[in-house]
PDB file of N, CA and C in Angstrom:
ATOM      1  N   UNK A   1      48.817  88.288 127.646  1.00  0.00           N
ATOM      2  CA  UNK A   1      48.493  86.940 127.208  1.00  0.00           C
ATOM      3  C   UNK A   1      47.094  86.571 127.647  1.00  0.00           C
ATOM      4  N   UNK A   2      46.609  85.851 126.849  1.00  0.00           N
ATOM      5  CA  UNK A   2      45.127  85.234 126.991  1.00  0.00           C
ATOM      6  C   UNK A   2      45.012  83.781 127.729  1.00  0.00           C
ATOM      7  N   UNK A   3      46.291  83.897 128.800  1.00  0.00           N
ATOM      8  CA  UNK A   3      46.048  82.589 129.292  1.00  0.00           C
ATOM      9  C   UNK A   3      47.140  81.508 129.317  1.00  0.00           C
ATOM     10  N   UNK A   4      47.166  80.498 129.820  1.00  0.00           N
ATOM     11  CA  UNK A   4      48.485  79.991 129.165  1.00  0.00           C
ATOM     12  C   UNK A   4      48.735  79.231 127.944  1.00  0.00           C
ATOM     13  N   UNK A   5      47.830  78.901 127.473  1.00  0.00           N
ATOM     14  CA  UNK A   5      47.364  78.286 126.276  1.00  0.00           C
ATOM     15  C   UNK A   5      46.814  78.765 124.904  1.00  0.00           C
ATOM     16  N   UNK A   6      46.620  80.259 124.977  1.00  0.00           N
ATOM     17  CA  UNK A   6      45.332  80.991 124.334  1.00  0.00           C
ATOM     18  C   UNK A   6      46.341  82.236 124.140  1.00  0.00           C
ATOM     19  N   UNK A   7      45.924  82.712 122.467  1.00  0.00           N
ATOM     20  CA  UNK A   7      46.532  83.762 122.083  1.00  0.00           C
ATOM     21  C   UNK A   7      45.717  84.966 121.602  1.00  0.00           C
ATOM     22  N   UNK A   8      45.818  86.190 122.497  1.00  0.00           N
ATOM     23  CA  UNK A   8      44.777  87.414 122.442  1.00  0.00           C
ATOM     24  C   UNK A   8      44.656  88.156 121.121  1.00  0.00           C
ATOM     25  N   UNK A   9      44.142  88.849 120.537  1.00  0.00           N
ATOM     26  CA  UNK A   9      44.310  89.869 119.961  1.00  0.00           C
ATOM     27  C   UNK A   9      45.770  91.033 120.284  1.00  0.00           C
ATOM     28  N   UNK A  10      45.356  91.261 121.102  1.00  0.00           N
ATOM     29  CA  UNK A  10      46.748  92.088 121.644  1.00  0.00           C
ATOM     30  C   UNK A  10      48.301  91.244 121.396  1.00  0.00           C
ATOM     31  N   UNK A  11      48.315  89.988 121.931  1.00  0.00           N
ATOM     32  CA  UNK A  11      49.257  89.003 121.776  1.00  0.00           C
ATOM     33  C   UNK A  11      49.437  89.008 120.234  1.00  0.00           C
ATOM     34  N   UNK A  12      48.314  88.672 119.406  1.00  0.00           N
ATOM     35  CA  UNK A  12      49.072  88.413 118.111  1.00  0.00           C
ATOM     36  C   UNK A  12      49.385  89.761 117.265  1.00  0.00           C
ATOM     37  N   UNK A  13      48.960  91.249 117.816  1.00  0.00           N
ATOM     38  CA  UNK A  13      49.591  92.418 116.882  1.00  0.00           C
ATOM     39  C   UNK A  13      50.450  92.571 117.907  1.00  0.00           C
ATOM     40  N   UNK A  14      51.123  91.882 118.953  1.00  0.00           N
ATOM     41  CA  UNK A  14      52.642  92.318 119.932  1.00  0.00           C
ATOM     42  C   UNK A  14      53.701  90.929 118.665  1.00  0.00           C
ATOM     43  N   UNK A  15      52.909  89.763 118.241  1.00  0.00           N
ATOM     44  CA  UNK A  15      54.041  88.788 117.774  1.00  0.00           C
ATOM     45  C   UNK A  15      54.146  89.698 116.459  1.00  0.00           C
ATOM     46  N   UNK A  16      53.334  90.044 115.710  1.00  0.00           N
ATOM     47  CA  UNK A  16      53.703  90.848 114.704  1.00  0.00           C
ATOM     48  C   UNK A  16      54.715  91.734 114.323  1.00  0.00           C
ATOM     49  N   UNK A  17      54.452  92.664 115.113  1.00  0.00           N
ATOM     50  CA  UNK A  17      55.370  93.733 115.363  1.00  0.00           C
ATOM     51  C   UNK A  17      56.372  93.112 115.776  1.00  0.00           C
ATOM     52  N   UNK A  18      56.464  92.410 116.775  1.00  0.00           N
ATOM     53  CA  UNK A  18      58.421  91.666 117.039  1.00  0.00           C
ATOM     54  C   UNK A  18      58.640  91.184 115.903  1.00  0.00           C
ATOM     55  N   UNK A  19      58.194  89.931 115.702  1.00  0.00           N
ATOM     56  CA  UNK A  19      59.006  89.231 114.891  1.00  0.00           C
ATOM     57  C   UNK A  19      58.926  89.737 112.940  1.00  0.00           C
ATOM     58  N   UNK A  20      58.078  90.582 112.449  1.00  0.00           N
ATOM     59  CA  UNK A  20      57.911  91.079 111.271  1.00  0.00           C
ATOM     60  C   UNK A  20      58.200  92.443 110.859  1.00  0.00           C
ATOM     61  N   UNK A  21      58.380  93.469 112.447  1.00  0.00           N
ATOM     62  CA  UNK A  21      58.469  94.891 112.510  1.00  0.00           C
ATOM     63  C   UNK A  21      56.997  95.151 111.434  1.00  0.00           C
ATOM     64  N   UNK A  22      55.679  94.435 111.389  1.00  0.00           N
ATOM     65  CA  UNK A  22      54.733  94.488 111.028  1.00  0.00           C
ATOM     66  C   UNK A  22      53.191  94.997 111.601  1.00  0.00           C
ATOM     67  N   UNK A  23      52.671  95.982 111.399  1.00  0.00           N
ATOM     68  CA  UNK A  23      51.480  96.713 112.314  1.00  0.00           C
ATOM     69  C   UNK A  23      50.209  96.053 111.940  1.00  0.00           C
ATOM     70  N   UNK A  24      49.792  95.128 111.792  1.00  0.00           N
ATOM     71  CA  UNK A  24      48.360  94.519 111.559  1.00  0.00           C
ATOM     72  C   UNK A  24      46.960  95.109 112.631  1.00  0.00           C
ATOM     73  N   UNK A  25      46.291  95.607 111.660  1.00  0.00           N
ATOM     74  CA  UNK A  25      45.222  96.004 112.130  1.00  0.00           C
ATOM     75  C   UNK A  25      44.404  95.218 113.669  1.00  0.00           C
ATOM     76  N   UNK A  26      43.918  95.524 114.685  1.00  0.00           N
ATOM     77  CA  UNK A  26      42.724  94.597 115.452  1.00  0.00           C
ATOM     78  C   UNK A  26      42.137  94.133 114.313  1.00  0.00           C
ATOM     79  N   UNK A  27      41.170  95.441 113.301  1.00  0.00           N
ATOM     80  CA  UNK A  27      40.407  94.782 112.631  1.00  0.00           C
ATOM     81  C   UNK A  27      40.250  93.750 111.908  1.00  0.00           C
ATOM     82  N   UNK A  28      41.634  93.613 111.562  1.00  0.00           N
ATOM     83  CA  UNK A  28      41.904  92.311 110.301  1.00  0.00           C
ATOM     84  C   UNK A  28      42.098  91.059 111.108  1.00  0.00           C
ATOM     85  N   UNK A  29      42.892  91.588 112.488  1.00  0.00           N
ATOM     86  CA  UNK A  29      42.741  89.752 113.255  1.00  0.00           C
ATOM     87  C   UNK A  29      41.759  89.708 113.947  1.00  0.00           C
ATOM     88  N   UNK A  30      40.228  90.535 114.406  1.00  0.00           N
ATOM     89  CA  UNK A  30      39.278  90.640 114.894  1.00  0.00           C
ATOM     90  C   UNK A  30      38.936  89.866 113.622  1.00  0.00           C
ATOM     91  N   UNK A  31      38.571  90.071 112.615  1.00  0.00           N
ATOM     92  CA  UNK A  31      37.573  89.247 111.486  1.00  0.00           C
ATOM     93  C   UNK A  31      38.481  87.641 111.338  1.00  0.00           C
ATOM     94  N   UNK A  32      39.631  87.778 111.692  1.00  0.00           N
ATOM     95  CA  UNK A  32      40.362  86.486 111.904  1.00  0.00           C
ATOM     96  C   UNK A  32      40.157  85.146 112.297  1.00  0.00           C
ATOM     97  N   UNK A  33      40.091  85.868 113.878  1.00  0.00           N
ATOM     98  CA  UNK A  33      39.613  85.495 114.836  1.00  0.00           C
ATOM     99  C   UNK A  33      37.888  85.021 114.684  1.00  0.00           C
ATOM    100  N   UNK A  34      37.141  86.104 114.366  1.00  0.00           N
ATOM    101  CA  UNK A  34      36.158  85.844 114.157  1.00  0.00           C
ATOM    102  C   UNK A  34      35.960  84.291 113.132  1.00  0.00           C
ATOM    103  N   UNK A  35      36.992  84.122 111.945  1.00  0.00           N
ATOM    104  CA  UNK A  35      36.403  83.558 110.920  1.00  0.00           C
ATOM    105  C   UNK A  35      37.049  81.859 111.616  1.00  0.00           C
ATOM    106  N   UNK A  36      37.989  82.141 112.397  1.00  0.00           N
ATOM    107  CA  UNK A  36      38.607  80.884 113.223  1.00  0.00           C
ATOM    108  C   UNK A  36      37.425  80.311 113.705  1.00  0.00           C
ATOM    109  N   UNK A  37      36.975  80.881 115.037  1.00  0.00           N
ATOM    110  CA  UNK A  37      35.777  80.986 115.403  1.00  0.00           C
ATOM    111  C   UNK A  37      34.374  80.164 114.811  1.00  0.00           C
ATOM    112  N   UNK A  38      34.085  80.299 113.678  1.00  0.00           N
ATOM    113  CA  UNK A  38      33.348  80.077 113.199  1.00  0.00           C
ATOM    114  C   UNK A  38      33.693  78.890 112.825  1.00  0.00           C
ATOM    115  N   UNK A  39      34.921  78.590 112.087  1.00  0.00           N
ATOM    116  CA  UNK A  39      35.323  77.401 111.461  1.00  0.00           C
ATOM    117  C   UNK A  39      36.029  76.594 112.877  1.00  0.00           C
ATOM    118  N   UNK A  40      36.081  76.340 113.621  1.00  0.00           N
ATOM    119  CA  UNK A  40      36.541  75.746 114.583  1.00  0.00           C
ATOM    120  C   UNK A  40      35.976  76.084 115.539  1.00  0.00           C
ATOM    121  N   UNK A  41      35.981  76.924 116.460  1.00  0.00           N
ATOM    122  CA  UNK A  41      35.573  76.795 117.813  1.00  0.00           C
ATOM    123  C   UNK A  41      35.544  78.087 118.462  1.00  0.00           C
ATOM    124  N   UNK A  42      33.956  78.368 118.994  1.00  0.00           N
ATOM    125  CA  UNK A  42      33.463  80.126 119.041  1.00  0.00           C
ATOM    126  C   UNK A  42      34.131  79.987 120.077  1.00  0.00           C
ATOM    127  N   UNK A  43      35.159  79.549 121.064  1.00  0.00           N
ATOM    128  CA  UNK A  43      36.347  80.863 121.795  1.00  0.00           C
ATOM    129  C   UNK A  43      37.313  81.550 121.327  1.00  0.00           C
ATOM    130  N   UNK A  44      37.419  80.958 119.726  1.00  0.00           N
ATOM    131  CA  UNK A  44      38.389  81.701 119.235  1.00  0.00           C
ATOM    132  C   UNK A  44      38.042  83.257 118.575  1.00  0.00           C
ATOM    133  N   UNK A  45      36.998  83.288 118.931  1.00  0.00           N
ATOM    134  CA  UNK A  45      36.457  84.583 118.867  1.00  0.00           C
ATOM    135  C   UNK A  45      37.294  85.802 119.776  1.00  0.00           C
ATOM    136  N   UNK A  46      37.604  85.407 121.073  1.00  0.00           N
ATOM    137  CA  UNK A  46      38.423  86.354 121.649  1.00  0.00           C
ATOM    138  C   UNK A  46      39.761  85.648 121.834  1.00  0.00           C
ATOM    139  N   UNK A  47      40.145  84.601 121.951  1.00  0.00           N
ATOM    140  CA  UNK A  47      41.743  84.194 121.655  1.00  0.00           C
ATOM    141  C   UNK A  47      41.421  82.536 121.415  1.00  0.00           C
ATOM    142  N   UNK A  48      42.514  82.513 120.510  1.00  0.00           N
ATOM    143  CA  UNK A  48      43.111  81.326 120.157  1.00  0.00           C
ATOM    144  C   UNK A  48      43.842  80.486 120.995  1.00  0.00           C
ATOM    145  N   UNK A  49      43.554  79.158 120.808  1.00  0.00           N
ATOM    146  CA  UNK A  49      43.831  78.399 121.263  1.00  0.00           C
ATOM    147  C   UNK A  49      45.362  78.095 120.852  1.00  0.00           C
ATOM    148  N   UNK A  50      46.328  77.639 121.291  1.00  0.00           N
ATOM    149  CA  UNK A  50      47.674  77.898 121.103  1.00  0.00           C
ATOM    150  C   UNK A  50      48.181  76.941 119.748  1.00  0.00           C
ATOM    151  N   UNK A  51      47.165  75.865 119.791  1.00  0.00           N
ATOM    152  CA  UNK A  51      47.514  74.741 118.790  1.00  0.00           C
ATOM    153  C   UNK A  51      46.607  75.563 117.369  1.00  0.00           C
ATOM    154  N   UNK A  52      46.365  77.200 117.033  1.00  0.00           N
ATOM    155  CA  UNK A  52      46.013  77.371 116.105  1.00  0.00           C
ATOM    156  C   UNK A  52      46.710  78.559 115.615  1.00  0.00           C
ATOM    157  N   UNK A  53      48.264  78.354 116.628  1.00  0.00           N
ATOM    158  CA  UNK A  53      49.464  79.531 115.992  1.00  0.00           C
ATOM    159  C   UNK A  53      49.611  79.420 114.895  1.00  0.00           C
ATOM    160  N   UNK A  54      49.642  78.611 113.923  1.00  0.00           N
ATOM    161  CA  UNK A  54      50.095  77.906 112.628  1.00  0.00           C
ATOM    162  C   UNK A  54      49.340  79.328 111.691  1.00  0.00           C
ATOM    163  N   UNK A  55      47.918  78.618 111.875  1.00  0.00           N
ATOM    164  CA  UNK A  55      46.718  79.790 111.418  1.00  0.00           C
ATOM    165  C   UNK A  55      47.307  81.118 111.608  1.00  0.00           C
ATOM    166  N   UNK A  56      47.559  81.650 112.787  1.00  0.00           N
ATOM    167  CA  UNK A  56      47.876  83.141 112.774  1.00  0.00           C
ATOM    168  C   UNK A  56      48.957  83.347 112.125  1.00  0.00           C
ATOM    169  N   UNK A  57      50.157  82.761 112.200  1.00  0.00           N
ATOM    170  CA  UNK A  57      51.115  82.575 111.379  1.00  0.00           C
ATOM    171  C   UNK A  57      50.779  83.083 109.867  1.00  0.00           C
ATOM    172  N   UNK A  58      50.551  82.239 109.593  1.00  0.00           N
ATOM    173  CA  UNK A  58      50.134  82.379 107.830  1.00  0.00           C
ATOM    174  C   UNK A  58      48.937  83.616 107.926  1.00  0.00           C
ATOM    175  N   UNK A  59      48.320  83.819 108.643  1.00  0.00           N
ATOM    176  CA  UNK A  59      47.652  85.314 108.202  1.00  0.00           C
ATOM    177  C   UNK A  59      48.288  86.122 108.326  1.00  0.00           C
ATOM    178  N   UNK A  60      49.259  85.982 109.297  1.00  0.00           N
ATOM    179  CA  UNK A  60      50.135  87.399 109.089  1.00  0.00           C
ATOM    180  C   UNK A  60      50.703  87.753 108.191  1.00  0.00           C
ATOM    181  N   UNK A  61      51.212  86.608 107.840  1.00  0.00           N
ATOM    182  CA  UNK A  61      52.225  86.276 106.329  1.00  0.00           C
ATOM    183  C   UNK A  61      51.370  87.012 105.283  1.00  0.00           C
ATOM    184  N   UNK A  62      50.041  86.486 105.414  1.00  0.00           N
ATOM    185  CA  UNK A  62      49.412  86.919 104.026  1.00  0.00           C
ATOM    186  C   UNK A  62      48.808  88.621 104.315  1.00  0.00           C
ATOM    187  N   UNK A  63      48.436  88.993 105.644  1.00  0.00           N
ATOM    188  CA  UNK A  63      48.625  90.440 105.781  1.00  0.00           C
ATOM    189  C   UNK A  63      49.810  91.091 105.586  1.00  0.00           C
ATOM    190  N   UNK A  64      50.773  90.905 105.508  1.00  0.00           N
ATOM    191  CA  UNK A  64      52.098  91.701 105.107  1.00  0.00           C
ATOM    192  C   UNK A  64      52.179  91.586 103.485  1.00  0.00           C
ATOM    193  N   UNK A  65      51.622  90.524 102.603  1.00  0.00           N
ATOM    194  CA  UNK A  65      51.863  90.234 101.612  1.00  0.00           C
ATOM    195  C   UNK A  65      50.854  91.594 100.956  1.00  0.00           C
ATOM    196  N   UNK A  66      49.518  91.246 101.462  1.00  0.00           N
ATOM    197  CA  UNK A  66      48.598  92.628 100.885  1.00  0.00           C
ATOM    198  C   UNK A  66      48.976  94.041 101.297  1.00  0.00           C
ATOM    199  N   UNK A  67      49.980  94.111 102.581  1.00  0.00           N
ATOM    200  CA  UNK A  67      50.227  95.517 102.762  1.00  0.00           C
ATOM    201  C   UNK A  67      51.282  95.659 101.601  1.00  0.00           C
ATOM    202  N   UNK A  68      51.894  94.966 101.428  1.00  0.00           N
ATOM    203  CA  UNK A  68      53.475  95.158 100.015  1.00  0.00           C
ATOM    204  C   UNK A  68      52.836  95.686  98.851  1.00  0.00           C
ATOM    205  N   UNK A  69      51.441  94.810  98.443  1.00  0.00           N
ATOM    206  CA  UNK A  69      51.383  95.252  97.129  1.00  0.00           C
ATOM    207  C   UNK A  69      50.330  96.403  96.963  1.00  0.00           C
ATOM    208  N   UNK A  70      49.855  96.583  98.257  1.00  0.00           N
ATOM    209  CA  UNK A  70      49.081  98.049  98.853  1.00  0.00           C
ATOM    210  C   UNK A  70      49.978  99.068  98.421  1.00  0.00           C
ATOM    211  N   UNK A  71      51.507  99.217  98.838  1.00  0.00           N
ATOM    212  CA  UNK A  71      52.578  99.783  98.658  1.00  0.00           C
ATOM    213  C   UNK A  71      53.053  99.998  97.485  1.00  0.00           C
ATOM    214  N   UNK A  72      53.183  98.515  96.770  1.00  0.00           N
ATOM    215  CA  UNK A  72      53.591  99.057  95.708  1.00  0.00           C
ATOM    216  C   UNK A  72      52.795  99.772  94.718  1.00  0.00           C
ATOM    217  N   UNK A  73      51.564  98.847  94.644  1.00  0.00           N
ATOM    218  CA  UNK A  73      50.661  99.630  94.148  1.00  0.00           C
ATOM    219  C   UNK A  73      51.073 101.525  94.323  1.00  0.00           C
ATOM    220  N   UNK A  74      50.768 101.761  95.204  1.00  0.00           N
ATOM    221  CA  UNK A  74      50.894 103.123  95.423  1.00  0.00           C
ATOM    222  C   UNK A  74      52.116 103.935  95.168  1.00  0.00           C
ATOM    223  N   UNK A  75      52.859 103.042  94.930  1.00  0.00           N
ATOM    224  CA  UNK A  75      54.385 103.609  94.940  1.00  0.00           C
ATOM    225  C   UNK A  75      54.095 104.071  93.101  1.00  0.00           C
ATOM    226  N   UNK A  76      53.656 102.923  92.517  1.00  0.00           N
ATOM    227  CA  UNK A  76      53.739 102.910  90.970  1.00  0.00           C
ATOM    228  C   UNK A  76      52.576 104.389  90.644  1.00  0.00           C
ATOM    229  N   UNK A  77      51.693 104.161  91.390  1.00  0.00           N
ATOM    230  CA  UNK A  77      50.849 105.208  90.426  1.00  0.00           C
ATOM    231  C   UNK A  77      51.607 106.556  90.989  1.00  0.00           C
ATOM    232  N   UNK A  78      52.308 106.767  92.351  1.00  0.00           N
ATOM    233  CA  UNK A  78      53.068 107.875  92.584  1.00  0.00           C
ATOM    234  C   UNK A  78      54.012 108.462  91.808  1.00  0.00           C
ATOM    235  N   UNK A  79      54.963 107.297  91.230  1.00  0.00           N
ATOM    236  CA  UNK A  79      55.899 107.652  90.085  1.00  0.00           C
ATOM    237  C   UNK A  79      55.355 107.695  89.065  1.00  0.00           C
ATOM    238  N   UNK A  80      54.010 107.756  88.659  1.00  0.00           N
ATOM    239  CA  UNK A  80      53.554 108.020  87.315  1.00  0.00           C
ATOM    240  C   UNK A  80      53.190 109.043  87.345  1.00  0.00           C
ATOM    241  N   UNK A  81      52.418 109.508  88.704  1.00  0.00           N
ATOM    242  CA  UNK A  81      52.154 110.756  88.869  1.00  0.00           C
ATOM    243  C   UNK A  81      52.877 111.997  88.902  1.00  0.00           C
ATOM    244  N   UNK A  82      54.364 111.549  89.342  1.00  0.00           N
ATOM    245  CA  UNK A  82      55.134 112.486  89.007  1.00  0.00           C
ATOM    246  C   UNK A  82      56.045 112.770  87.952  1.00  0.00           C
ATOM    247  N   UNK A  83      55.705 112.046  87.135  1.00  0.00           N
ATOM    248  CA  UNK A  83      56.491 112.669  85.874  1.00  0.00           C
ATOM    249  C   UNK A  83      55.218 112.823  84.737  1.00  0.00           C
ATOM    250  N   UNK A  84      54.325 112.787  85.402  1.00  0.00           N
ATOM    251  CA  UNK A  84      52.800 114.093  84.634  1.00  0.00           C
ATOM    252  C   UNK A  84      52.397 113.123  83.260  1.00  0.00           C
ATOM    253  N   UNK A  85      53.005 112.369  83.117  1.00  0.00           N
ATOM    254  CA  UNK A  85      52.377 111.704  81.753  1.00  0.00           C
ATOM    255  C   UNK A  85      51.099 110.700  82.770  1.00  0.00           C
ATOM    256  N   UNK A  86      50.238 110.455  81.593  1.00  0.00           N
ATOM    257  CA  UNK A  86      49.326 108.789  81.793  1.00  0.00           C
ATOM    258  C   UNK A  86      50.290 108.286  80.889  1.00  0.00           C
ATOM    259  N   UNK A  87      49.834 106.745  81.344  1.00  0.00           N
ATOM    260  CA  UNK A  87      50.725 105.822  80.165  1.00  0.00           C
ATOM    261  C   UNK A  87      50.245 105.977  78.629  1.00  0.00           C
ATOM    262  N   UNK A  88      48.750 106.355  78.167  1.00  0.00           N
ATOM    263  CA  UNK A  88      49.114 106.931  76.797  1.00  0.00           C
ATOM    264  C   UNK A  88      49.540 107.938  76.138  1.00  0.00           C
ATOM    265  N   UNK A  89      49.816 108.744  77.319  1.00  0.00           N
ATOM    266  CA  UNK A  89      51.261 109.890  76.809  1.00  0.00           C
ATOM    267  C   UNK A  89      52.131 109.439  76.347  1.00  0.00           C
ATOM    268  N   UNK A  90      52.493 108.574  77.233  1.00  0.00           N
ATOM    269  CA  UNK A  90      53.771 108.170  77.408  1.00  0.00           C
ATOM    270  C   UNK A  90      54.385 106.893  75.972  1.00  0.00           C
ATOM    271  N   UNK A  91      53.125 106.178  75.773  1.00  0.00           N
ATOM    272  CA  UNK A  91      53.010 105.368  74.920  1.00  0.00           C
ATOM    273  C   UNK A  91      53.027 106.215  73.101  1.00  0.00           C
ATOM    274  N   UNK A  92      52.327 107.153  73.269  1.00  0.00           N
ATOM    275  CA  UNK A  92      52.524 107.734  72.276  1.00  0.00           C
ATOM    276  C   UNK A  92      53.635 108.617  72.010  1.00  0.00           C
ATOM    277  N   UNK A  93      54.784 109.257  73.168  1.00  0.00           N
ATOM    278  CA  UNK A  93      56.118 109.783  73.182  1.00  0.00           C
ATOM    279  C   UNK A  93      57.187 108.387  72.541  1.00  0.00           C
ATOM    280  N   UNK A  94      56.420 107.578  72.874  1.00  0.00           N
ATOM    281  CA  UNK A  94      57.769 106.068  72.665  1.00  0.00           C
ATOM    282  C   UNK A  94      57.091 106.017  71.684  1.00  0.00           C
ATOM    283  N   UNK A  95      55.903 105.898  70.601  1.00  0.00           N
ATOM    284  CA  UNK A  95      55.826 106.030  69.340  1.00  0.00           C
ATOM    285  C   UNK A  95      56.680 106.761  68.276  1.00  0.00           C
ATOM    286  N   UNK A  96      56.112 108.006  68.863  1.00  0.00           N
ATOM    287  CA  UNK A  96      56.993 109.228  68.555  1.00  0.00           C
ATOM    288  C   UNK A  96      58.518 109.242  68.201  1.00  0.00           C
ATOM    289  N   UNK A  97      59.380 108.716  69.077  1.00  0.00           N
ATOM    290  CA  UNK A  97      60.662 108.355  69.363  1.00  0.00           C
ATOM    291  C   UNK A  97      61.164 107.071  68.237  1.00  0.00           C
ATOM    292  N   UNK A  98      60.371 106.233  68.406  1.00  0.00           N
ATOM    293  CA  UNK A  98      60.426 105.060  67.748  1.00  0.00           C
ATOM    294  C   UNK A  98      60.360 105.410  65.986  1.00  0.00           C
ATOM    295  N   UNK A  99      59.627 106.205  66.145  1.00  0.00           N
ATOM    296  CA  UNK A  99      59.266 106.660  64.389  1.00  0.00           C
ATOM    297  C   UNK A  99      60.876 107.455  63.971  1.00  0.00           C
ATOM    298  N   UNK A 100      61.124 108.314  64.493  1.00  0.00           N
ATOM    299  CA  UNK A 100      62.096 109.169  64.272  1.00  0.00           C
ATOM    300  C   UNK A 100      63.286 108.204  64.454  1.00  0.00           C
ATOM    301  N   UNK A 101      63.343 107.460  65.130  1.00  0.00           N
ATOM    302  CA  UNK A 101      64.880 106.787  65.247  1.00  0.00           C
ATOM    303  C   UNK A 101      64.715 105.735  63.541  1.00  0.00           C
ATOM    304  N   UNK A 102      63.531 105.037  62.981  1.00  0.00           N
ATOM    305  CA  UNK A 102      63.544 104.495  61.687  1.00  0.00           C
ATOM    306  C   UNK A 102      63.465 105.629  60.525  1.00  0.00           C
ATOM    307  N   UNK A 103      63.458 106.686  60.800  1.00  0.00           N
ATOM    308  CA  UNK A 103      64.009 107.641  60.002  1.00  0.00           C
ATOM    309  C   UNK A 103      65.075 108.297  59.876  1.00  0.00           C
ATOM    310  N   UNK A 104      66.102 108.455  60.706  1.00  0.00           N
ATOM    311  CA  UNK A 104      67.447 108.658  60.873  1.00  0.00           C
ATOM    312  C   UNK A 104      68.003 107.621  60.245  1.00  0.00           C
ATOM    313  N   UNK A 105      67.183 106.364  60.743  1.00  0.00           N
ATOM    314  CA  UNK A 105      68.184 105.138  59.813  1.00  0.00           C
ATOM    315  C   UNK A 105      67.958 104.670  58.387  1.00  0.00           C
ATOM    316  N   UNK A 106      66.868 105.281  57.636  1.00  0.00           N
ATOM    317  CA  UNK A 106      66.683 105.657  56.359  1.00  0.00           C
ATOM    318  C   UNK A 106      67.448 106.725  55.538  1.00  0.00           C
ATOM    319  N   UNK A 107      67.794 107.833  56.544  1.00  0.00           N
ATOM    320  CA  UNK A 107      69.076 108.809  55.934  1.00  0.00           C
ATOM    321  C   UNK A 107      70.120 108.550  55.718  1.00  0.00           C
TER     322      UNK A 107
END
């Protein structure tokens, strides 16, 4: 802890990890911190003042939100990657398909 009042770097990737099972970078609450800092008050450069948990709060929130779609992101182009098509393969197989099924139903 940074004190009895004041929340460290270390302190806010230990609340992370408890309460989110979430790994947030130093770097991302170092520029945090930093941007607190700037907009309020240069000690928050190395810890926060306790009445600006709110703030860390919601960055965490919104760092877990960009790690999800970091994820999914990656998840999607993984499953595209493994079944070897790009989507205009794939777009032109569902053409393909699409044509032949209005010709069966013309027979």
């Amino acid at each position: 802890s940074g004190g009895e009042d004041r929340i460290t770097i270390t302190d806010a990737m230990q609340y992370a990890r408890t309460e989110f099972g979430f790994e947030v970078s130093p770097k991302d609450l170092e520029r945090l911190f930093q941007q607190l800092a700037d907009r309020w008050d240069k000690s928050c450069a190395e810890s926060l003042p306790f009445e600006r948990f709110h703030d860390l709060k919601v960055a965490v929130g919104i760092f877990r939100e960009i790690a999800r779609d970091q994820q999914r992101q990656t998840s999607k182009q993984e499953r595209i990657a493994m079944l070897g098509y790009t989507i205009g393969e794939m777009e032109a197989m569902f053409d393909k398909a699409e044509a032949a099924c209005y010709e069966a139903k013309e027979e």
